[in-house]
PDB file of N, CA and C in Angstrom:
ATOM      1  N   UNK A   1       0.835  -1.165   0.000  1.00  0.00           N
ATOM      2  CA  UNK A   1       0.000   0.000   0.000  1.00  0.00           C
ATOM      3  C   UNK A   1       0.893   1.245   0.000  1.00  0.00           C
ATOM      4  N   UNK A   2       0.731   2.004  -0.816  1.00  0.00           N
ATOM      5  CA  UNK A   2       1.388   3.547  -1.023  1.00  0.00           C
ATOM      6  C   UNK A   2       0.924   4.848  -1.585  1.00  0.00           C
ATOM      7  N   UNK A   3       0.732   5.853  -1.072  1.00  0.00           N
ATOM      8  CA  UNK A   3       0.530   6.875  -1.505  1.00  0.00           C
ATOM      9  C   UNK A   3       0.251   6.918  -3.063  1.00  0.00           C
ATOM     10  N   UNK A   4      -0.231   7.171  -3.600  1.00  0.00           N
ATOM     11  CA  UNK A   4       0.163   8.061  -4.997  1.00  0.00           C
ATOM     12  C   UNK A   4      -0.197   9.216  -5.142  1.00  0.00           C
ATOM     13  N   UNK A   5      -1.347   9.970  -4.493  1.00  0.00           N
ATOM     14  CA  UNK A   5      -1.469  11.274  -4.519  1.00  0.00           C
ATOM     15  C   UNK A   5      -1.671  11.872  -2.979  1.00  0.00           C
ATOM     16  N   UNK A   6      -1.291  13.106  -2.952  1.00  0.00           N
ATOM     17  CA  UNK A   6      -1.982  13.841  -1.344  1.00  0.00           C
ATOM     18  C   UNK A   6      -2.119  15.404  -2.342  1.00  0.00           C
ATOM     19  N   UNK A   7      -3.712  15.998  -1.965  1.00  0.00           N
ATOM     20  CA  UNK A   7      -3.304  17.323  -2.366  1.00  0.00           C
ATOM     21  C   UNK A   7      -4.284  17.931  -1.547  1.00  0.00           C
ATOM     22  N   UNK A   8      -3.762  19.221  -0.984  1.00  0.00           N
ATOM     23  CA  UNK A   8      -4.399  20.026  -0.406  1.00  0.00           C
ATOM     24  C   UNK A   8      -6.073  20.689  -0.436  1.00  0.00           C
ATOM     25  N   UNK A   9      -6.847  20.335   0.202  1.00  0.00           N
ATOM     26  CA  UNK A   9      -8.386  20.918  -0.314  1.00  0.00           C
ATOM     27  C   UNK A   9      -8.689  22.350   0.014  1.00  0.00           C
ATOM     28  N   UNK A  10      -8.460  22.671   1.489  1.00  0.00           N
ATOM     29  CA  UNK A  10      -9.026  23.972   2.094  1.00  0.00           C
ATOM     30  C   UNK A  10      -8.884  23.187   3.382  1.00  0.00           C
ATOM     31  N   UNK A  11      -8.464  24.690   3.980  1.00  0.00           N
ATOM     32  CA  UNK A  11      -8.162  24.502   5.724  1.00  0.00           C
ATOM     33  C   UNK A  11      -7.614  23.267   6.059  1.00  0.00           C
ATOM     34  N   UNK A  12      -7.436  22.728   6.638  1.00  0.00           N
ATOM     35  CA  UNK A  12      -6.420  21.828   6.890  1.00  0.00           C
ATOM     36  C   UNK A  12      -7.403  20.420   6.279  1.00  0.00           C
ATOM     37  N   UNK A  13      -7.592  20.440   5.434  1.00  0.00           N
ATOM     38  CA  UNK A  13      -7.966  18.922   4.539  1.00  0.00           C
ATOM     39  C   UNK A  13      -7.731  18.630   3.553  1.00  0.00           C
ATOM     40  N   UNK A  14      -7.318  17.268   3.437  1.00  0.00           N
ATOM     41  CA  UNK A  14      -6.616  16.794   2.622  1.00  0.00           C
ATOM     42  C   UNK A  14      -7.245  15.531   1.838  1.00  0.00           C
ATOM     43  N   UNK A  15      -6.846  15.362   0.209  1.00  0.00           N
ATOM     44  CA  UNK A  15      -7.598  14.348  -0.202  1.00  0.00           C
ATOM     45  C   UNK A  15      -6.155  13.282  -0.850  1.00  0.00           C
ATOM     46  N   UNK A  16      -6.594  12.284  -0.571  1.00  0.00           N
ATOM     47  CA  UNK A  16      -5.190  11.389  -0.444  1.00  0.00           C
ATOM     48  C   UNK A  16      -5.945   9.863  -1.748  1.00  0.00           C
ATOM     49  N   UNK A  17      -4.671   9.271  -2.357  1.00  0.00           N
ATOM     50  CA  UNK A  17      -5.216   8.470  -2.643  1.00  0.00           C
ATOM     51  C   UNK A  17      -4.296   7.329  -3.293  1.00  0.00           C
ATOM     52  N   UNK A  18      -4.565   6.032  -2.526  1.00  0.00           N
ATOM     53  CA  UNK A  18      -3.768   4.937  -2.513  1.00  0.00           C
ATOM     54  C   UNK A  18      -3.189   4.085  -3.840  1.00  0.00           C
ATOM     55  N   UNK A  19      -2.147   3.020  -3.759  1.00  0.00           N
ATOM     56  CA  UNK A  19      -2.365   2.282  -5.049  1.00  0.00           C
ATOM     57  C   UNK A  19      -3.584   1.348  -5.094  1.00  0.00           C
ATOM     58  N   UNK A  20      -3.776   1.083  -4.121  1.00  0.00           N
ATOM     59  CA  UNK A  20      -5.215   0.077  -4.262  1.00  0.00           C
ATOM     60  C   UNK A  20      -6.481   0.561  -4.868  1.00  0.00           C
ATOM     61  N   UNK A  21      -6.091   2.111  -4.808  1.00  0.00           N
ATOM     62  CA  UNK A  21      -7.650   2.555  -4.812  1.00  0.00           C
ATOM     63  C   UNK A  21      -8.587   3.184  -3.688  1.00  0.00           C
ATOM     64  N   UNK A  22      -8.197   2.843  -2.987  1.00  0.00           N
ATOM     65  CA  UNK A  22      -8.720   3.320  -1.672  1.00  0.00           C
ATOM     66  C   UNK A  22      -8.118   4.673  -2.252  1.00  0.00           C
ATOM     67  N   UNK A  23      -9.126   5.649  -1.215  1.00  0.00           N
ATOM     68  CA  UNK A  23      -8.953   6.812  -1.455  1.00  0.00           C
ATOM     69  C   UNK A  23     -10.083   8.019  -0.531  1.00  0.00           C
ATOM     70  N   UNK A  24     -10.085   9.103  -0.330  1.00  0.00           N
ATOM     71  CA  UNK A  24     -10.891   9.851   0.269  1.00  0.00           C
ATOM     72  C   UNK A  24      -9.823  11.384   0.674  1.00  0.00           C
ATOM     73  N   UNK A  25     -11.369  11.555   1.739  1.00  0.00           N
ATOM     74  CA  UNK A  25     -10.744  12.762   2.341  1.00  0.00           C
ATOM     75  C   UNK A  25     -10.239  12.579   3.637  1.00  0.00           C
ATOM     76  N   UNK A  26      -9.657  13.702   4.617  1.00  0.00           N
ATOM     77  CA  UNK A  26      -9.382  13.360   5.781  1.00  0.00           C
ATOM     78  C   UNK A  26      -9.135  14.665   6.234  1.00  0.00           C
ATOM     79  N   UNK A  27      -9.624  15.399   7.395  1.00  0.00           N
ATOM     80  CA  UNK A  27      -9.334  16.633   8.051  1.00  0.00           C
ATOM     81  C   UNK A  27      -8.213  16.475   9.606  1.00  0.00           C
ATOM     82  N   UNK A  28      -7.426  16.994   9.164  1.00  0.00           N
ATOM     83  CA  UNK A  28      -6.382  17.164   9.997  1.00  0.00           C
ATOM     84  C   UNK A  28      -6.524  18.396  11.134  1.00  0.00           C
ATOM     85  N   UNK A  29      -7.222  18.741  11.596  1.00  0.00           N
ATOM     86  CA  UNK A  29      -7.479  20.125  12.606  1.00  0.00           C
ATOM     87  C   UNK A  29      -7.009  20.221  13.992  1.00  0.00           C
ATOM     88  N   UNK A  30      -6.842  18.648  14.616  1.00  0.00           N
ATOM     89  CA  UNK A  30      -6.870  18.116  15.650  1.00  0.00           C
ATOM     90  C   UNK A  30      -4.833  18.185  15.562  1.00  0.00           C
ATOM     91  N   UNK A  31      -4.280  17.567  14.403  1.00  0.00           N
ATOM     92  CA  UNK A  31      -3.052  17.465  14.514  1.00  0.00           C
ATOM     93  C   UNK A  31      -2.378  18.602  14.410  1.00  0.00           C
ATOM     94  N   UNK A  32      -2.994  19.665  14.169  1.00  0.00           N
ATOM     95  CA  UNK A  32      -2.071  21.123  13.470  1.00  0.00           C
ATOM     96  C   UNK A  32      -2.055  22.010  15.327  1.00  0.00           C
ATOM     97  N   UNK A  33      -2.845  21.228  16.300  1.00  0.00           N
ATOM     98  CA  UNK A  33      -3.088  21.329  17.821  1.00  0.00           C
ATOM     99  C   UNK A  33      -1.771  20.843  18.475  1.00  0.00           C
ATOM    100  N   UNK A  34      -1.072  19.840  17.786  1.00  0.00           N
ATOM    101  CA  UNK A  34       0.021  19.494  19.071  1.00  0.00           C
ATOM    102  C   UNK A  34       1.435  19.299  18.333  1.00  0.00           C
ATOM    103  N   UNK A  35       2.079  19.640  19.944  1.00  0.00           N
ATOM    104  CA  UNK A  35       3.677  19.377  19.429  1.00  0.00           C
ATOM    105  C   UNK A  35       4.672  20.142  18.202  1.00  0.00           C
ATOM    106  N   UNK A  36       5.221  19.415  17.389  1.00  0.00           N
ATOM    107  CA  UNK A  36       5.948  20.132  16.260  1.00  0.00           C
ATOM    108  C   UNK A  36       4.975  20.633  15.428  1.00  0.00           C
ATOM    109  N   UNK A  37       4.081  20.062  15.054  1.00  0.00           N
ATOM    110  CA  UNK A  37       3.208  19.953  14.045  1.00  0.00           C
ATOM    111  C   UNK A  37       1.953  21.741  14.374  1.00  0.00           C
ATOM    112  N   UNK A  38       2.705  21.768  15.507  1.00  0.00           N
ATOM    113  CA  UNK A  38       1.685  23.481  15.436  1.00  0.00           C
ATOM    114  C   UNK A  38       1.948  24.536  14.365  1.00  0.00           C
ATOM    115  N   UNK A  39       3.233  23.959  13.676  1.00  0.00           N
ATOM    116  CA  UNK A  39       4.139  24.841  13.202  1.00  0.00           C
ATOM    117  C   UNK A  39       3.035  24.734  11.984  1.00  0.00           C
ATOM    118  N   UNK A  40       1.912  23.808  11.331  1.00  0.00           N
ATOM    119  CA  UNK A  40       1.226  23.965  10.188  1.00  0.00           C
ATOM    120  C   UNK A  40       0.148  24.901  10.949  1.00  0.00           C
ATOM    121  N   UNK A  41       0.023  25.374  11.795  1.00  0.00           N
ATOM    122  CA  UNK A  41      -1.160  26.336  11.797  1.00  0.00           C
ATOM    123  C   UNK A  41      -1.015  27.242  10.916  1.00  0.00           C
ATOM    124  N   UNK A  42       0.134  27.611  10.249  1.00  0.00           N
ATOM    125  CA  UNK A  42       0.146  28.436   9.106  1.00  0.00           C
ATOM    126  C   UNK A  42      -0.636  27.676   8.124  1.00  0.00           C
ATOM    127  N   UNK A  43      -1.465  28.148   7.530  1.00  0.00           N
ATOM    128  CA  UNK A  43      -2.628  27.390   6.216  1.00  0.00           C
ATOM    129  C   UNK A  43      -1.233  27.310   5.069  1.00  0.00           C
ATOM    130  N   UNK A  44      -0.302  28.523   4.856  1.00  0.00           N
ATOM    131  CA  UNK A  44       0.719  28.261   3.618  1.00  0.00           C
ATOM    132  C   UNK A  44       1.551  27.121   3.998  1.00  0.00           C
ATOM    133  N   UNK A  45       2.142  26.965   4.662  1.00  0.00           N
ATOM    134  CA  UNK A  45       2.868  26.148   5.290  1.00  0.00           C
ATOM    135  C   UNK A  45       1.909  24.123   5.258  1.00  0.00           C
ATOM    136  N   UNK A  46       0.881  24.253   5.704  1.00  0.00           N
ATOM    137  CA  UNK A  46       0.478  23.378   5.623  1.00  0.00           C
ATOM    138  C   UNK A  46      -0.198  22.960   4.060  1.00  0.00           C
ATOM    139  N   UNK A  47      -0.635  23.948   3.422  1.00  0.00           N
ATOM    140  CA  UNK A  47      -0.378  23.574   1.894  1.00  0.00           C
ATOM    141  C   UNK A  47       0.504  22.782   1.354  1.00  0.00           C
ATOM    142  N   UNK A  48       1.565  22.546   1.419  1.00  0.00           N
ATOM    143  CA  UNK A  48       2.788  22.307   0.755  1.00  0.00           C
ATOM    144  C   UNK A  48       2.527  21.172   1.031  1.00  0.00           C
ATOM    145  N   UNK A  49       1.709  20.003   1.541  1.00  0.00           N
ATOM    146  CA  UNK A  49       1.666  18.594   1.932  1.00  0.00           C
ATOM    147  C   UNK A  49       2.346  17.999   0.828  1.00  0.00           C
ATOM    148  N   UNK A  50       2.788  17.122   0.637  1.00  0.00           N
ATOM    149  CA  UNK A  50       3.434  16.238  -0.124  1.00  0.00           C
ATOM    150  C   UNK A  50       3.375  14.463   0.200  1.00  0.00           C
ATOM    151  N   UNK A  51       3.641  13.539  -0.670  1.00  0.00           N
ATOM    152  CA  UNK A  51       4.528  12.355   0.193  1.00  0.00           C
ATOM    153  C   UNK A  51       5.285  11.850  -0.850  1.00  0.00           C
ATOM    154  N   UNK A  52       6.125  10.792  -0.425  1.00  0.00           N
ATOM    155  CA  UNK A  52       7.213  10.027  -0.805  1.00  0.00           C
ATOM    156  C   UNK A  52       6.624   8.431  -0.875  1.00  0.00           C
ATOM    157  N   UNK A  53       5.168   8.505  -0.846  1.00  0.00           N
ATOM    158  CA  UNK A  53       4.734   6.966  -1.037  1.00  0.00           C
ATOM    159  C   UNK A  53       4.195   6.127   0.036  1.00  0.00           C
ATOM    160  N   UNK A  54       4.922   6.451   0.905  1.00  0.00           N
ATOM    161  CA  UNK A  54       4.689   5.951   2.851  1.00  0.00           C
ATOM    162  C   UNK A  54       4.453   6.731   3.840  1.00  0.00           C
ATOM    163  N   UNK A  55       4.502   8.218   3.402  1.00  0.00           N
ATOM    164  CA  UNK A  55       4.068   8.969   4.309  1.00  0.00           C
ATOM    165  C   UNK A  55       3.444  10.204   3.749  1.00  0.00           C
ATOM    166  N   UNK A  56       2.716  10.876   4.305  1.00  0.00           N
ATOM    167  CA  UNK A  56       2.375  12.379   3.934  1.00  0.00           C
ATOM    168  C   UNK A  56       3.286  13.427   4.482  1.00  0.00           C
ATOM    169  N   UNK A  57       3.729  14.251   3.764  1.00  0.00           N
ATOM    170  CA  UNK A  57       4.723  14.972   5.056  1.00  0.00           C
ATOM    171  C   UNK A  57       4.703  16.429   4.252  1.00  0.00           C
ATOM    172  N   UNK A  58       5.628  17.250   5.442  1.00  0.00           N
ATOM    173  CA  UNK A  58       5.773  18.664   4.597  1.00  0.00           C
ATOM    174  C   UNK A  58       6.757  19.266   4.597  1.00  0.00           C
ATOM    175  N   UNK A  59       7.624  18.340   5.197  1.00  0.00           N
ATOM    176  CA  UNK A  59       9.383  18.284   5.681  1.00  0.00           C
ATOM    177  C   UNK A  59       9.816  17.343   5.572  1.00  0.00           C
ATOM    178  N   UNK A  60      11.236  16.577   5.980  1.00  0.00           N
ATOM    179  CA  UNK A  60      11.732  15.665   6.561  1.00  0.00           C
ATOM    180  C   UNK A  60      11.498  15.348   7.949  1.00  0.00           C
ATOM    181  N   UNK A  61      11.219  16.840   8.874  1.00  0.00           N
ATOM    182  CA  UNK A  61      10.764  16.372  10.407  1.00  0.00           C
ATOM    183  C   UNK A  61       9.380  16.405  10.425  1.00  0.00           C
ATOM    184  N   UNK A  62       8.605  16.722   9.690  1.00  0.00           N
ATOM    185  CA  UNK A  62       6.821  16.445   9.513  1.00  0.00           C
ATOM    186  C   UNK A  62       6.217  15.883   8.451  1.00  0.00           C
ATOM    187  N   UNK A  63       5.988  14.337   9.044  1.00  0.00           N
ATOM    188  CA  UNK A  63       5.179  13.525   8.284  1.00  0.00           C
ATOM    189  C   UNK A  63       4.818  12.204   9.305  1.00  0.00           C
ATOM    190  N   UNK A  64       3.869  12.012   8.757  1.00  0.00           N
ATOM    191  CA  UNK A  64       2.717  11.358   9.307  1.00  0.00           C
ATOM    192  C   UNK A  64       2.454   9.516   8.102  1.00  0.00           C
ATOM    193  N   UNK A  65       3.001   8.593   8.964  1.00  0.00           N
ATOM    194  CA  UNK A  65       3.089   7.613   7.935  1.00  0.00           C
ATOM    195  C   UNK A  65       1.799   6.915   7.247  1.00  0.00           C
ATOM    196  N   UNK A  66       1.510   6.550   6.292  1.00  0.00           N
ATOM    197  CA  UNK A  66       0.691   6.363   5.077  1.00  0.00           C
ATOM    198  C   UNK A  66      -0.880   5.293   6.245  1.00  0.00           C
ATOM    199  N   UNK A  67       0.122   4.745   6.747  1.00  0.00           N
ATOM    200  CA  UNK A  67      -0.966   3.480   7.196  1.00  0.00           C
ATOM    201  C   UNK A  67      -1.638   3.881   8.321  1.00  0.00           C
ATOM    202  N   UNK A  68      -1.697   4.944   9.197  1.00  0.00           N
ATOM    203  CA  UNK A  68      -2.217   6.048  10.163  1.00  0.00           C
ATOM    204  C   UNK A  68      -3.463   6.159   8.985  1.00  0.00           C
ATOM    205  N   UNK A  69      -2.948   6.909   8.185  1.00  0.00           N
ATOM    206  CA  UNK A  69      -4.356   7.651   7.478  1.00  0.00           C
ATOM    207  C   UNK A  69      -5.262   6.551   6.552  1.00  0.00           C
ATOM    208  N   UNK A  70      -4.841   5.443   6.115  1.00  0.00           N
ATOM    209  CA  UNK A  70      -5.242   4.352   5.580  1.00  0.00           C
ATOM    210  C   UNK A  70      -6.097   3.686   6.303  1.00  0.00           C
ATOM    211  N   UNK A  71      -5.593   3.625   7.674  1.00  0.00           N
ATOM    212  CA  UNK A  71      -6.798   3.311   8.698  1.00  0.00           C
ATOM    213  C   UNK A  71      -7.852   4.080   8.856  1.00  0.00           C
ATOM    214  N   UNK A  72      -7.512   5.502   9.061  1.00  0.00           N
ATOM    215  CA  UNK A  72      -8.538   6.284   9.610  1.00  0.00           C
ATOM    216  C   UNK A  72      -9.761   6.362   8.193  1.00  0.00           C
ATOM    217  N   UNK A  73      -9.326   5.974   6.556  1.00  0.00           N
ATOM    218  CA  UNK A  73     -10.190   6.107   5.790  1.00  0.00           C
ATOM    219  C   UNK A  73     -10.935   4.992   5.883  1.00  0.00           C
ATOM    220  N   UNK A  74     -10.244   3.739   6.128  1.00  0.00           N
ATOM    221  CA  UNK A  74     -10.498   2.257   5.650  1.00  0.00           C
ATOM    222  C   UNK A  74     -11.589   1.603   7.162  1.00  0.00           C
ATOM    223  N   UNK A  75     -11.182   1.883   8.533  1.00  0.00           N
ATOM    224  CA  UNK A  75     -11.390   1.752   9.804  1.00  0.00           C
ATOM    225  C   UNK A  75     -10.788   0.689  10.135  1.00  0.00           C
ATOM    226  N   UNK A  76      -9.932  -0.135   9.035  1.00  0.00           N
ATOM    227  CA  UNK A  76      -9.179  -1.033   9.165  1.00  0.00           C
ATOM    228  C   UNK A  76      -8.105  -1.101  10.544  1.00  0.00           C
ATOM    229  N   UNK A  77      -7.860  -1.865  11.675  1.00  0.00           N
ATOM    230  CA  UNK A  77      -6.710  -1.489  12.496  1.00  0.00           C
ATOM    231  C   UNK A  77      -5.427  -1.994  11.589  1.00  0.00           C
ATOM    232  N   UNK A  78      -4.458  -1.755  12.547  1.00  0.00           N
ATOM    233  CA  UNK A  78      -2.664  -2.066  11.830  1.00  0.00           C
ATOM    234  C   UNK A  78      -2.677  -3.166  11.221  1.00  0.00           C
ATOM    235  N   UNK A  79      -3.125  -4.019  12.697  1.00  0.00           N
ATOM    236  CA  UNK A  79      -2.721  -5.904  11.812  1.00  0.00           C
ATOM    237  C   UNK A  79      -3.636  -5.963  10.312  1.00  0.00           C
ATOM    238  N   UNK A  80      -4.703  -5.518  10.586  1.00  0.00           N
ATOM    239  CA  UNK A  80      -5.138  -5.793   8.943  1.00  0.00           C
ATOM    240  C   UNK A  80      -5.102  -5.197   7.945  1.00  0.00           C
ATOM    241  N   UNK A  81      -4.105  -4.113   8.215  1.00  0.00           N
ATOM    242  CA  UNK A  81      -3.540  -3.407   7.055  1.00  0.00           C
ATOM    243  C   UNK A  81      -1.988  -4.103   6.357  1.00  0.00           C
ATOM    244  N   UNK A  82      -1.281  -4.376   7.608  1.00  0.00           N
ATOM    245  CA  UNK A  82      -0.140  -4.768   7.553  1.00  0.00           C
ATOM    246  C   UNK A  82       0.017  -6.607   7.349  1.00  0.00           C
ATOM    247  N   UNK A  83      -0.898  -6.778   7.773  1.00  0.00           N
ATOM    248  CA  UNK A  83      -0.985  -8.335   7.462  1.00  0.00           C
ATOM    249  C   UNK A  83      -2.462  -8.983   7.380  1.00  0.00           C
ATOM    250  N   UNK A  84      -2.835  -9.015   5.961  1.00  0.00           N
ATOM    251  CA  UNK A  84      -4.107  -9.489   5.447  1.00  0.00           C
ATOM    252  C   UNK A  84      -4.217 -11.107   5.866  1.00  0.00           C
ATOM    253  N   UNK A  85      -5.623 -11.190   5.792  1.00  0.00           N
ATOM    254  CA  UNK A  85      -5.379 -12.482   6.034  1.00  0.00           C
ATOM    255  C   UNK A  85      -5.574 -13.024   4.418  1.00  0.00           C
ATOM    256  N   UNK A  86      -5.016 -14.217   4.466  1.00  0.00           N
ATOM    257  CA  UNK A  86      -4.978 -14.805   3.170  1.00  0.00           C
ATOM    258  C   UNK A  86      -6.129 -15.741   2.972  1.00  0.00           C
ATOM    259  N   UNK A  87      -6.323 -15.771   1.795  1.00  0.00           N
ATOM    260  CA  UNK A  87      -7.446 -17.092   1.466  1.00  0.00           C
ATOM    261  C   UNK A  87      -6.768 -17.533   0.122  1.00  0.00           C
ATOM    262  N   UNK A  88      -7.351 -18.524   0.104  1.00  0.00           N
ATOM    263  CA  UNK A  88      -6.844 -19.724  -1.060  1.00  0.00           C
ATOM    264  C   UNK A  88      -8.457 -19.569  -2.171  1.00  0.00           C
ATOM    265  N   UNK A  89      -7.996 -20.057  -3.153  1.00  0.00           N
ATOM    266  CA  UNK A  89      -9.037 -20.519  -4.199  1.00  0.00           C
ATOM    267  C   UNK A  89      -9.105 -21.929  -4.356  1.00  0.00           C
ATOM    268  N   UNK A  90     -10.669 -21.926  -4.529  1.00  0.00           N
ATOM    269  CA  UNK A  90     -11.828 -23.417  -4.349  1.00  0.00           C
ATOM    270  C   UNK A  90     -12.292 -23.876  -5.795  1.00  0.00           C
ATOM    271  N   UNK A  91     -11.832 -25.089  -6.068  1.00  0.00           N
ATOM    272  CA  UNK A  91     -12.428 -25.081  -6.981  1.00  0.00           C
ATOM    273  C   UNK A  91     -14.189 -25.723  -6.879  1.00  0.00           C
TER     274      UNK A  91
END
């Protein structure tokens, strides 16, 4: 699973969208609240979102990895993002 697009909508939301297909929106308002990451309360600053495939980021020290937001679209937790379960084919 990897990124292929992130682009900026308005105010801190973002529309992101996977190789699988999966895809949507996601509002970030809550994260631009703590720690390093206050530093996007600037709206220009937080424009600039980008990723590298595995993460969304807007720096090298701010980014937020791919499977965080994959969950929050999918409601999927980690293990079943990170390890599907497998099935076989019946004939």
């Amino acid at each position: 699973m990897k990124v292929q697009e992130v682009k900026y909508i308005a105010d801190y939301t973002i529309s992101i969208k996977f190789d699988d297909g999966v895809s949507g929106t996601i509002q970030l308002n809550d994260l631009v609240q703590k720690g390093i990451f206050k530093v996007l309360q600037d709206i220009n600053q937080f424009a600039k979102v980008y990723t590298n495939g595995y993460s969304i980021a807007w720096s090298n020290e701010l980014e937020i990895d791919a499977t965080k937001i994959y969950s929050d679209l999918t409601g999927k937790n980690f293990g079943e993002i990170l390890s599907p379960k497998l099935t076989h084919a019946t004939n």
